[in-house]
C-alpha atoms as a PDB file:
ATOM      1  CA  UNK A   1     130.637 180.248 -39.560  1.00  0.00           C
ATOM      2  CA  UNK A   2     129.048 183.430 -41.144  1.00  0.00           C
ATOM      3  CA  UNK A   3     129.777 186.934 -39.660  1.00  0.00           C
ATOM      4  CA  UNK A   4     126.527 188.097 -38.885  1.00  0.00           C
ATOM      5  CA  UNK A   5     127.154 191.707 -39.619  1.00  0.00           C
ATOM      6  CA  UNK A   6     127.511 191.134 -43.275  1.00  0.00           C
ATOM      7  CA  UNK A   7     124.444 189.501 -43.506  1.00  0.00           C
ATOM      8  CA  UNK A   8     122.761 192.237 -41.646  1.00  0.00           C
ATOM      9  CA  UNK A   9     123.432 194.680 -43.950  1.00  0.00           C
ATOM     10  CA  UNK A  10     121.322 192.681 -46.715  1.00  0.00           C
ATOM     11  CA  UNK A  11     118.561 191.444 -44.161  1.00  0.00           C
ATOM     12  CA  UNK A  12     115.125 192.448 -44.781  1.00  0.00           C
ATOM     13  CA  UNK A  13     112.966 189.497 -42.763  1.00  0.00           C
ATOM     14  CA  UNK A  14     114.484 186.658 -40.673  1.00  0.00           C
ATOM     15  CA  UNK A  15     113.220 184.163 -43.207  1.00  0.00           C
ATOM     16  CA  UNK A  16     115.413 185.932 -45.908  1.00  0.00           C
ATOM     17  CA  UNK A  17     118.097 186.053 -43.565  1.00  0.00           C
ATOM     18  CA  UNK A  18     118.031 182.312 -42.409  1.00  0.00           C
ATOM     19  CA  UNK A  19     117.925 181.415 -46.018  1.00  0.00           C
ATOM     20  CA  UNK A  20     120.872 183.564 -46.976  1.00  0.00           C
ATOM     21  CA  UNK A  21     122.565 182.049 -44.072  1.00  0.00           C
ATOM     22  CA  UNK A  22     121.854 178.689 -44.879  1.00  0.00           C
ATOM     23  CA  UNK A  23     122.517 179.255 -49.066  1.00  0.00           C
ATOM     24  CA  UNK A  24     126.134 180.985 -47.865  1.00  0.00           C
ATOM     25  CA  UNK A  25     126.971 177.775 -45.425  1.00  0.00           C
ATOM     26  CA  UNK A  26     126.202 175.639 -48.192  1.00  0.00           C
ATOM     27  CA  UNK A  27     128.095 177.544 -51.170  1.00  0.00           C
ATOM     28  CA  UNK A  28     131.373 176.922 -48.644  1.00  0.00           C
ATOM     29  CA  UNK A  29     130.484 173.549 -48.175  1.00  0.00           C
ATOM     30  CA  UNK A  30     130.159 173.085 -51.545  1.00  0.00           C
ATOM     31  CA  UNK A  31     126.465 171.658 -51.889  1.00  0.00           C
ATOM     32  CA  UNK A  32     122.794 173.066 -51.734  1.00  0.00           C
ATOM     33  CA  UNK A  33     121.457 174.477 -48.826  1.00  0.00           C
ATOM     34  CA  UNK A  34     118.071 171.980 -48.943  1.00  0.00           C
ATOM     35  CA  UNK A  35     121.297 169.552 -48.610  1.00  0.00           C
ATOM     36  CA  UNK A  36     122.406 171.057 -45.112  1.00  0.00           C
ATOM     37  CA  UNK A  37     121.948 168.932 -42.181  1.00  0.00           C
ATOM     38  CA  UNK A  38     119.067 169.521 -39.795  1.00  0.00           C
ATOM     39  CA  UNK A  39     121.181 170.143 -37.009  1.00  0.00           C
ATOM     40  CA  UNK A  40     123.571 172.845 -38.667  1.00  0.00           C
ATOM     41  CA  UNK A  41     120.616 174.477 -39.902  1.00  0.00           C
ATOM     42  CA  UNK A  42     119.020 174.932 -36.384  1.00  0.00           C
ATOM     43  CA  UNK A  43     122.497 176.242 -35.252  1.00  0.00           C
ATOM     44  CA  UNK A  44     122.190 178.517 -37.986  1.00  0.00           C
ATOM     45  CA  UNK A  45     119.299 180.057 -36.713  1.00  0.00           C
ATOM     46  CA  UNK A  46     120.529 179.911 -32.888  1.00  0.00           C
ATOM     47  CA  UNK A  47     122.937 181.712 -34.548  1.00  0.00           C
ATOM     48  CA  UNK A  48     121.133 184.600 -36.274  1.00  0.00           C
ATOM     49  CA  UNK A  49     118.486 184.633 -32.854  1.00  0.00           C
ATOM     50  CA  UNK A  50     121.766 185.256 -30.509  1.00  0.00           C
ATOM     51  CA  UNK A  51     123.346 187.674 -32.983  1.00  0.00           C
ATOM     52  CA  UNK A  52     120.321 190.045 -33.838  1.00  0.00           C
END
């Protein structure tokens, strides 16, 4: 999972965040982030919501 300070530091909206999120999950998975399952990307934003 992503540290959530380091993507604080670059956040401007929580739409540009959850999309950063998501794009950085999927450049370590290897694949797109459209490609991410449902389900990580709602943990994604748990996440993000938990972290803020």
């Amino acid at each position: 999972m992503i540290d959530i300070s380091f993507v604080n530091r670059y956040a401007f909206s929580f739409s540009m965040v959850l999309l950063r999120l998501c794009g950085l999950e999927g450049a370590i998975r290897g694949i797109r982030w459209h490609y991410l399952d449902d389900n990580l990307k709602k943990e994604l934003k748990s996440f993000y919501e938990t972290s803020r």
